[in-house]
PDB file of N, CA and C in Angstrom:
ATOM      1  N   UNK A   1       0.843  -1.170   0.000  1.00  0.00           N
ATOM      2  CA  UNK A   1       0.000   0.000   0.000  1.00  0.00           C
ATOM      3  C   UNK A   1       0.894   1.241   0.000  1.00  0.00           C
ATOM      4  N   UNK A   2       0.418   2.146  -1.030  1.00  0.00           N
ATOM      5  CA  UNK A   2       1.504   3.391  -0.844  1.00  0.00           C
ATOM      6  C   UNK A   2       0.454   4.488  -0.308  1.00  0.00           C
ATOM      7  N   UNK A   3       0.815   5.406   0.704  1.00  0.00           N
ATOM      8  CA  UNK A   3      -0.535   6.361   1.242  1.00  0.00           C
ATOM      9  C   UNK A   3       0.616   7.318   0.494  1.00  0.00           C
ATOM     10  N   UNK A   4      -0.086   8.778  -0.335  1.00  0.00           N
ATOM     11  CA  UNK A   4       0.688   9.638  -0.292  1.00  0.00           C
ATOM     12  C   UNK A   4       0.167  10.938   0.183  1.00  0.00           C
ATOM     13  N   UNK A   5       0.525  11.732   1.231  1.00  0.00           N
ATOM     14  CA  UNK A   5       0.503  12.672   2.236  1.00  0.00           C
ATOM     15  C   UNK A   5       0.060  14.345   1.685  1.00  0.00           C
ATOM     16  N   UNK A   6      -1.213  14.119   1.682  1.00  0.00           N
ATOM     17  CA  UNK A   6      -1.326  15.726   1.167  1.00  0.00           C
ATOM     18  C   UNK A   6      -0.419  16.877   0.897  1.00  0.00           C
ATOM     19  N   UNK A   7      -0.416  17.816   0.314  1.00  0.00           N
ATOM     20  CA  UNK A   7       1.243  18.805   0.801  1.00  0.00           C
ATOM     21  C   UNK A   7       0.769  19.605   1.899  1.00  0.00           C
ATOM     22  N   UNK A   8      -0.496  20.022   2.399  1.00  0.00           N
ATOM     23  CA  UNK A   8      -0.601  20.614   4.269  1.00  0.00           C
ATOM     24  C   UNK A   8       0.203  19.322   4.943  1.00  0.00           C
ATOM     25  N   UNK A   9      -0.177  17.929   4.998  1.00  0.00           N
ATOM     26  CA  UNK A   9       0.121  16.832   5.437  1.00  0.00           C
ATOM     27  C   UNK A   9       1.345  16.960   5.748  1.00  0.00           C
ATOM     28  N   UNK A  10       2.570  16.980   4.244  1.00  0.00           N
ATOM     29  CA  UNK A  10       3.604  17.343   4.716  1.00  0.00           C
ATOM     30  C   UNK A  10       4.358  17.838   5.166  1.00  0.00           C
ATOM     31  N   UNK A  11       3.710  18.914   5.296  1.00  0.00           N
ATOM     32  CA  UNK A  11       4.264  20.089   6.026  1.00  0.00           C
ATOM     33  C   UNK A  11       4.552  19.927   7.486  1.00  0.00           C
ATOM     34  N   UNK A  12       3.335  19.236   8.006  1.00  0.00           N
ATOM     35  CA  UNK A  12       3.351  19.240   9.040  1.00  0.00           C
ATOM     36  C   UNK A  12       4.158  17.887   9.396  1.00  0.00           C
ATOM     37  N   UNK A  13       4.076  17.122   8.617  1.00  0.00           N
ATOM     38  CA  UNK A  13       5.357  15.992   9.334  1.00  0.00           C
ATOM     39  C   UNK A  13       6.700  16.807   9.318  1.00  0.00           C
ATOM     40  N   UNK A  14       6.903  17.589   8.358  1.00  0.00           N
ATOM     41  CA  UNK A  14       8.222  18.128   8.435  1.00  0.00           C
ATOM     42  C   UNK A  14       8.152  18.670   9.061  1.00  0.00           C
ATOM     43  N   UNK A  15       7.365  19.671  10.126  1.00  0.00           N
ATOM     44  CA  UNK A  15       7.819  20.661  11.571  1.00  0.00           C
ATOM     45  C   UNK A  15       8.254  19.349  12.048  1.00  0.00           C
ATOM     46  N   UNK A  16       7.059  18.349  12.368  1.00  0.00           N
ATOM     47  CA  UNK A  16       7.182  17.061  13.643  1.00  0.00           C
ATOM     48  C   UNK A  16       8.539  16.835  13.360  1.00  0.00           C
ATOM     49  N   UNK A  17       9.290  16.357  12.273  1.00  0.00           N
ATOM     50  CA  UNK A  17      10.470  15.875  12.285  1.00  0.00           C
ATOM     51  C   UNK A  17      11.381  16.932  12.607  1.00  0.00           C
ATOM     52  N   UNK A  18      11.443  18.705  12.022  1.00  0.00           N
ATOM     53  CA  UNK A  18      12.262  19.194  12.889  1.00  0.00           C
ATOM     54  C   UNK A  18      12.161  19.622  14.200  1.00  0.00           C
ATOM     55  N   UNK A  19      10.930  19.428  14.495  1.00  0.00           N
ATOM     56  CA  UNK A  19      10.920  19.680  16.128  1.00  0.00           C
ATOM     57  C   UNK A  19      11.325  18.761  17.251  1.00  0.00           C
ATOM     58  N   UNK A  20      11.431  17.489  16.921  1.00  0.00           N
ATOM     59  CA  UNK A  20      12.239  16.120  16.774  1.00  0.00           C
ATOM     60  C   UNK A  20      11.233  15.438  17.163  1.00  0.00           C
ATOM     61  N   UNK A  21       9.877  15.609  17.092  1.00  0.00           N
ATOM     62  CA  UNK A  21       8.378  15.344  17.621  1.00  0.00           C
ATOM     63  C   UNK A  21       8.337  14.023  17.682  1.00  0.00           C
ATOM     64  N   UNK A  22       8.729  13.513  15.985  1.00  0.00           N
ATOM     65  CA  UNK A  22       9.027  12.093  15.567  1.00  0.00           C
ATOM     66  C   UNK A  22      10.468  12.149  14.639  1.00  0.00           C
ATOM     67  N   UNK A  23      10.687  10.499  14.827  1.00  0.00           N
ATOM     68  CA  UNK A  23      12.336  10.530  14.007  1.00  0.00           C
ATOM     69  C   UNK A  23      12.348  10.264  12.640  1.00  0.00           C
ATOM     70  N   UNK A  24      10.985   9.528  12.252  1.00  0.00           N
ATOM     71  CA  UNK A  24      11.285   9.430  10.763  1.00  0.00           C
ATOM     72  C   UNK A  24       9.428   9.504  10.042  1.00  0.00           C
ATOM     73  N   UNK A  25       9.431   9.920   9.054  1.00  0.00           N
ATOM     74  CA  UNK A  25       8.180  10.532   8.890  1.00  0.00           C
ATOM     75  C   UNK A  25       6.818   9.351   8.674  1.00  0.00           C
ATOM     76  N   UNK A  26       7.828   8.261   8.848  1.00  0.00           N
ATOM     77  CA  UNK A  26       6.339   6.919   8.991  1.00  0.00           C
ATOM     78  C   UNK A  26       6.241   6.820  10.526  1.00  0.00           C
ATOM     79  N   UNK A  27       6.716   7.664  11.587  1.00  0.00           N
ATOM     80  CA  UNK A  27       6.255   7.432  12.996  1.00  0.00           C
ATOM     81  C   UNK A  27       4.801   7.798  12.817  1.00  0.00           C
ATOM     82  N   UNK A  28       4.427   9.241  11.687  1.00  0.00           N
ATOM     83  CA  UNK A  28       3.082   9.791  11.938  1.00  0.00           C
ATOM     84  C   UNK A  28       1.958   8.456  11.648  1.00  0.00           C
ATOM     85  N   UNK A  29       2.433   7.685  10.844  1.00  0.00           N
ATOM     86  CA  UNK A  29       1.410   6.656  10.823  1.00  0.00           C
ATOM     87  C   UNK A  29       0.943   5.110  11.859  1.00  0.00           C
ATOM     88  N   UNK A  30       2.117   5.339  12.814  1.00  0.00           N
ATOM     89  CA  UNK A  30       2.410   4.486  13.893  1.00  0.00           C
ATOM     90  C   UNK A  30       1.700   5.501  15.330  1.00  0.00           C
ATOM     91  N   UNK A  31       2.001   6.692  15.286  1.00  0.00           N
ATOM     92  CA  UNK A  31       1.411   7.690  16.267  1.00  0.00           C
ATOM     93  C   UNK A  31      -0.417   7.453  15.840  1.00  0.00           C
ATOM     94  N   UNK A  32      -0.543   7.991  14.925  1.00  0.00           N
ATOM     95  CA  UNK A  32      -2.071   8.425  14.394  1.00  0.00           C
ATOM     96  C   UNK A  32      -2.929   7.016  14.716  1.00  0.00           C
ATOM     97  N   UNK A  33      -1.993   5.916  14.404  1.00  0.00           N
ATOM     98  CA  UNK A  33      -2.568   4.312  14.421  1.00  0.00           C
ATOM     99  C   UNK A  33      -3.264   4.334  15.896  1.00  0.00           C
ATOM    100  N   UNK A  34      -2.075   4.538  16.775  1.00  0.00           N
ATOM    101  CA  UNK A  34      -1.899   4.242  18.301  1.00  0.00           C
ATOM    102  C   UNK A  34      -3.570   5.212  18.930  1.00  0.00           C
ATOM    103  N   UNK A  35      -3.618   6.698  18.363  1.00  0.00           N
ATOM    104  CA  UNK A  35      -4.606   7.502  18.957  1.00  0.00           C
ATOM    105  C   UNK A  35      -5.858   6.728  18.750  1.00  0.00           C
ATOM    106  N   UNK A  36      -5.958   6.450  17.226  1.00  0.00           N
ATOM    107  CA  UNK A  36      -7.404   5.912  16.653  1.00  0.00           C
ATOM    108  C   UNK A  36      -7.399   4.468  17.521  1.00  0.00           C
ATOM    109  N   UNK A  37      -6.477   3.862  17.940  1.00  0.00           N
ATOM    110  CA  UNK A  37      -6.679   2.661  18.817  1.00  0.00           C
ATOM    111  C   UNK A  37      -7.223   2.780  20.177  1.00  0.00           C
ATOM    112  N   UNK A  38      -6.483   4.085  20.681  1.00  0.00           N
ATOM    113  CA  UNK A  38      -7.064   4.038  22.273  1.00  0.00           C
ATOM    114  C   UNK A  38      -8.097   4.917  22.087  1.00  0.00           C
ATOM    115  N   UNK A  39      -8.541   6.138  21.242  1.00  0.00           N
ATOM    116  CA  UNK A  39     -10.307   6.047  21.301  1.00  0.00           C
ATOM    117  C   UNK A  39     -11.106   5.354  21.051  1.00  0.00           C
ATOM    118  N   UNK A  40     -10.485   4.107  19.827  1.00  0.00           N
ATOM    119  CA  UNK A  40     -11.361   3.401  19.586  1.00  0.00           C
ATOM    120  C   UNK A  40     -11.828   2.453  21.744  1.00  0.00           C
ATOM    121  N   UNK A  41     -10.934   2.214  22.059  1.00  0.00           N
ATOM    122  CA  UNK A  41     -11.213   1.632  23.182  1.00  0.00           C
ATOM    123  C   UNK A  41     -11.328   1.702  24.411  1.00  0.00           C
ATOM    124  N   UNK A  42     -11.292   3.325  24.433  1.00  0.00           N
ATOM    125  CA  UNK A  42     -12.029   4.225  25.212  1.00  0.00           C
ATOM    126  C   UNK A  42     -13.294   4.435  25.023  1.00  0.00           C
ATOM    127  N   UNK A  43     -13.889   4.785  23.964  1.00  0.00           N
ATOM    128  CA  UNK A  43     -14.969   4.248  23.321  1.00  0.00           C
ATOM    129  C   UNK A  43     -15.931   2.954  23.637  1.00  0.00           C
ATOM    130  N   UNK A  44     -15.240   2.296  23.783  1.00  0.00           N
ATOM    131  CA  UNK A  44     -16.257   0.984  23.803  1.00  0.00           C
ATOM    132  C   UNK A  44     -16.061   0.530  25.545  1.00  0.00           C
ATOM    133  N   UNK A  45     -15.237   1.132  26.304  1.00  0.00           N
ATOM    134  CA  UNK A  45     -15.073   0.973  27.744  1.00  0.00           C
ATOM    135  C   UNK A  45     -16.244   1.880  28.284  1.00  0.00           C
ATOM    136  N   UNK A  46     -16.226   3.122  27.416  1.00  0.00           N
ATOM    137  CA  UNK A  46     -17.136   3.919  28.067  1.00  0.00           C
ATOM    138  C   UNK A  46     -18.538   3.653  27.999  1.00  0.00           C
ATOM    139  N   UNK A  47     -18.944   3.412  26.954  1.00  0.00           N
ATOM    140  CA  UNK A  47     -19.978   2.705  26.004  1.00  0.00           C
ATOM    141  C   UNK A  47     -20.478   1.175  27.393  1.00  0.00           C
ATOM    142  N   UNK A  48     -20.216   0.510  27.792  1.00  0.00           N
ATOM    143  CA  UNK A  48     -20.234  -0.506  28.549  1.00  0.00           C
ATOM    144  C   UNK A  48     -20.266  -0.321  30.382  1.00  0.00           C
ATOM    145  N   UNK A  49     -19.704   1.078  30.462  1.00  0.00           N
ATOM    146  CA  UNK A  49     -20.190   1.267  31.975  1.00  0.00           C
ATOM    147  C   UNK A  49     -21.615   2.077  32.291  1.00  0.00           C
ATOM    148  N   UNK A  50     -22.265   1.816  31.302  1.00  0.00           N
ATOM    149  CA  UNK A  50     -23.412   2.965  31.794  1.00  0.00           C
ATOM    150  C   UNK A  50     -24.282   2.011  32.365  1.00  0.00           C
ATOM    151  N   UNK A  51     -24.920   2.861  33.312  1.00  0.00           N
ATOM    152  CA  UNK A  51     -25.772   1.543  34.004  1.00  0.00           C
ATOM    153  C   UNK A  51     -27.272   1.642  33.475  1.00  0.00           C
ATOM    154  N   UNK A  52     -28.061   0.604  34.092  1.00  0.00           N
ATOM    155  CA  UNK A  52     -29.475   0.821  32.859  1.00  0.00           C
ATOM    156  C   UNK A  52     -30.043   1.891  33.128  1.00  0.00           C
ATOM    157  N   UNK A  53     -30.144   2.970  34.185  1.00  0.00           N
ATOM    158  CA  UNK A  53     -30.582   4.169  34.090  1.00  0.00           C
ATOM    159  C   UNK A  53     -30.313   5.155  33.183  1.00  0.00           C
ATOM    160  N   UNK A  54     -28.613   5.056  33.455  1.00  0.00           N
ATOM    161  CA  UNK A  54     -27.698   6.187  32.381  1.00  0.00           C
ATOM    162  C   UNK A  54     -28.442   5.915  30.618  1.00  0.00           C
ATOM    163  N   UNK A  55     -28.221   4.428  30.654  1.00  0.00           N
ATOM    164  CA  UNK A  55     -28.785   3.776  29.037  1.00  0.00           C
ATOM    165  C   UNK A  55     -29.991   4.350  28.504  1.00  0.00           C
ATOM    166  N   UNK A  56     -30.748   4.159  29.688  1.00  0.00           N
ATOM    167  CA  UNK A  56     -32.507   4.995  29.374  1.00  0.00           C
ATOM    168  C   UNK A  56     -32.587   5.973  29.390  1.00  0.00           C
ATOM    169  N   UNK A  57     -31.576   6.789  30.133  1.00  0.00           N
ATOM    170  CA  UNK A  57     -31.501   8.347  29.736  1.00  0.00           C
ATOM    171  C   UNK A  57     -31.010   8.637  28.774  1.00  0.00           C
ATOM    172  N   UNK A  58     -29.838   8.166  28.177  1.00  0.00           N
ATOM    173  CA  UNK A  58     -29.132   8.212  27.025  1.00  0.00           C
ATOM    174  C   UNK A  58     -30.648   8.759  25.622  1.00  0.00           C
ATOM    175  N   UNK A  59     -30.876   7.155  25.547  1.00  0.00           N
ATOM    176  CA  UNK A  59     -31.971   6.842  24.668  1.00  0.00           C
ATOM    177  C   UNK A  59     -33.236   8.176  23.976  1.00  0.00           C
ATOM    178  N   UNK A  60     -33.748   8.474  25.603  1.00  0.00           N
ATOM    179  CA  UNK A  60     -34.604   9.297  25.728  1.00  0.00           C
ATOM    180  C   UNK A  60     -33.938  10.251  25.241  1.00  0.00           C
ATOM    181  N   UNK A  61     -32.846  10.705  25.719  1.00  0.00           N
ATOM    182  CA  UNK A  61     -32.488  11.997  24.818  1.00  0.00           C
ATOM    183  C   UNK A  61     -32.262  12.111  23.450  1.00  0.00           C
ATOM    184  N   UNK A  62     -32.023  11.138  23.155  1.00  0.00           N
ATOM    185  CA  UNK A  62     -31.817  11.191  21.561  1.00  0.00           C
ATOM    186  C   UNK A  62     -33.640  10.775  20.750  1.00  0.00           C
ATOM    187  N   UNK A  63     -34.106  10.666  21.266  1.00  0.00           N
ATOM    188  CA  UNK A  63     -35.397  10.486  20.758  1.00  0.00           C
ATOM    189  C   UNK A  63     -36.043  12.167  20.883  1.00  0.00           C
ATOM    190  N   UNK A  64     -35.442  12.881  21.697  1.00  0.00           N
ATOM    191  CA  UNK A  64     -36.221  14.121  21.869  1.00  0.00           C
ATOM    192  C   UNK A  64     -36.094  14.453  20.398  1.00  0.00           C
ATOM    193  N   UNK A  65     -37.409  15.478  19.812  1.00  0.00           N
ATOM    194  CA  UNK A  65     -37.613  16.265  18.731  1.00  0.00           C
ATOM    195  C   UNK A  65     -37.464  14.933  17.701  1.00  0.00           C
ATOM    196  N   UNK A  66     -37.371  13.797  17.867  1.00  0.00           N
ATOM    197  CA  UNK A  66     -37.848  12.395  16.654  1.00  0.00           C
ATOM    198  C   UNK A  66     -39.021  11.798  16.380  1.00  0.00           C
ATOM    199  N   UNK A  67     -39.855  12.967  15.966  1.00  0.00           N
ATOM    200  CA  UNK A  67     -41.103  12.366  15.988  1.00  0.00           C
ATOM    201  C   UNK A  67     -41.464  11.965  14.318  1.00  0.00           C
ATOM    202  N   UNK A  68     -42.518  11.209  14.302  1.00  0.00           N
ATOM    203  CA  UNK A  68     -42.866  11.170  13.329  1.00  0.00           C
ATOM    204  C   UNK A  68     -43.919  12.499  12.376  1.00  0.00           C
ATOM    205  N   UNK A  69     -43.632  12.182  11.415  1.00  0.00           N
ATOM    206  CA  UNK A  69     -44.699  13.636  10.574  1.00  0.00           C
ATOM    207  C   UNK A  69     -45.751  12.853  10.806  1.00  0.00           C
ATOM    208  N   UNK A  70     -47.025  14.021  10.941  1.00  0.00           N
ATOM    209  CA  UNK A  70     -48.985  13.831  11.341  1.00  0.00           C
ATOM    210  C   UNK A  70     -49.375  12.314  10.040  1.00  0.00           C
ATOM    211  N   UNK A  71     -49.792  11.539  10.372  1.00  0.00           N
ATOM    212  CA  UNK A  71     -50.340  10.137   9.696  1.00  0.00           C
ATOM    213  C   UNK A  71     -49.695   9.348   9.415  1.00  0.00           C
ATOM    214  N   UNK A  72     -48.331   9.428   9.539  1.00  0.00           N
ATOM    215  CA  UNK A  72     -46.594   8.480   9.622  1.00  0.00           C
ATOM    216  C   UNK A  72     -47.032   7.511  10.222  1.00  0.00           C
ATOM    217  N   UNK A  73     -46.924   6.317  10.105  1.00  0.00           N
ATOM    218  CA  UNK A  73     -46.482   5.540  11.537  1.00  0.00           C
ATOM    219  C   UNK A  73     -45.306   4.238  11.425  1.00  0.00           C
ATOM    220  N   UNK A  74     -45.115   3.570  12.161  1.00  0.00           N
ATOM    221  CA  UNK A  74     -43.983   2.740  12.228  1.00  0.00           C
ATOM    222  C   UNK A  74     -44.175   1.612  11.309  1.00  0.00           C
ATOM    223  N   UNK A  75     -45.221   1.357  11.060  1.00  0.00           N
ATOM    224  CA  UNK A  75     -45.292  -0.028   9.935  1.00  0.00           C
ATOM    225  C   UNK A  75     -45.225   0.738   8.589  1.00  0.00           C
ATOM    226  N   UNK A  76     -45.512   1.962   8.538  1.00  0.00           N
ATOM    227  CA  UNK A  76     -45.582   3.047   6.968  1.00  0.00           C
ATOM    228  C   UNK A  76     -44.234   3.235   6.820  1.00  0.00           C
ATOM    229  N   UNK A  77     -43.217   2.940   7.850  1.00  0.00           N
ATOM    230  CA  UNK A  77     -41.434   3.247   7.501  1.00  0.00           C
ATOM    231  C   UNK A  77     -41.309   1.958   7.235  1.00  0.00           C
ATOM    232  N   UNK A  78     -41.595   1.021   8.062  1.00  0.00           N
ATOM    233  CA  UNK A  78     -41.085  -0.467   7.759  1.00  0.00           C
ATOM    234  C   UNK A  78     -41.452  -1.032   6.498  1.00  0.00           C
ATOM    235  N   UNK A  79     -42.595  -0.894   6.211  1.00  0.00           N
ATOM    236  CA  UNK A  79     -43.087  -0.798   4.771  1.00  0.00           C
ATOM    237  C   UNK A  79     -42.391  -0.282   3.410  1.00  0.00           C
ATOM    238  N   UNK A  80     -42.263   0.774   3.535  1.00  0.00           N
ATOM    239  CA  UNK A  80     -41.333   1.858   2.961  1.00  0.00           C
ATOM    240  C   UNK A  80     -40.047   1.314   2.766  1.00  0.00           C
ATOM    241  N   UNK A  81     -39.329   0.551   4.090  1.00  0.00           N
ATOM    242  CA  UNK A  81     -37.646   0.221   3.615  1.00  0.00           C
ATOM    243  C   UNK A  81     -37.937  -1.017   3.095  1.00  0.00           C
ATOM    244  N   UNK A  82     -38.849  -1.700   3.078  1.00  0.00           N
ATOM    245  CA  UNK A  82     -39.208  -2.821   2.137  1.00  0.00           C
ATOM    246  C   UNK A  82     -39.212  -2.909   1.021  1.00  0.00           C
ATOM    247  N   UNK A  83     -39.544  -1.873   0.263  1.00  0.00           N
ATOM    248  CA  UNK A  83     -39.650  -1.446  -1.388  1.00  0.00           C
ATOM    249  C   UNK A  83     -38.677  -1.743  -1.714  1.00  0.00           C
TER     250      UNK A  83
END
């Protein structure tokens, strides 16, 4: 796989490398790897401690202002993604 690095992209590996941030300009893809790894699993730690209250509050809030339009109803969507 060859990735090739926008020219903003490069730019900025080249401060990182003279600022001695990183030593060679494939650390940025070993760094960037490492971040997207521990949000990814921060993410799913956090995701897993909520307790069933937090969950039902969660829920409820995201349902606020999701209503359906006047004569909509739930078998008229299910219907609908059926087509």
């Amino acid at each position: 796989m060859h990735i090739q690095p926008r020219p903003d992209q490069e730019l900025k590996i080249q401060e990182a490398l003279q600022s001695g941030l990183i030593e060679r300009a494939e650390d940025v893809l070993d760094a960037g790897l490492e971040i997207m790894r521990e949000r990814f699993i921060k993410n799913i730690a956090t995701r897993h401690r909520r307790t069933q209250q937090e969950a039902a509050t969660h829920i409820l809030e995201m349902r606020k202002n999701n209503i359906l339009p006047e004569g909509v109803t739930i078998r008229d969507l299910i219907n609908d993604g059926r087509a």
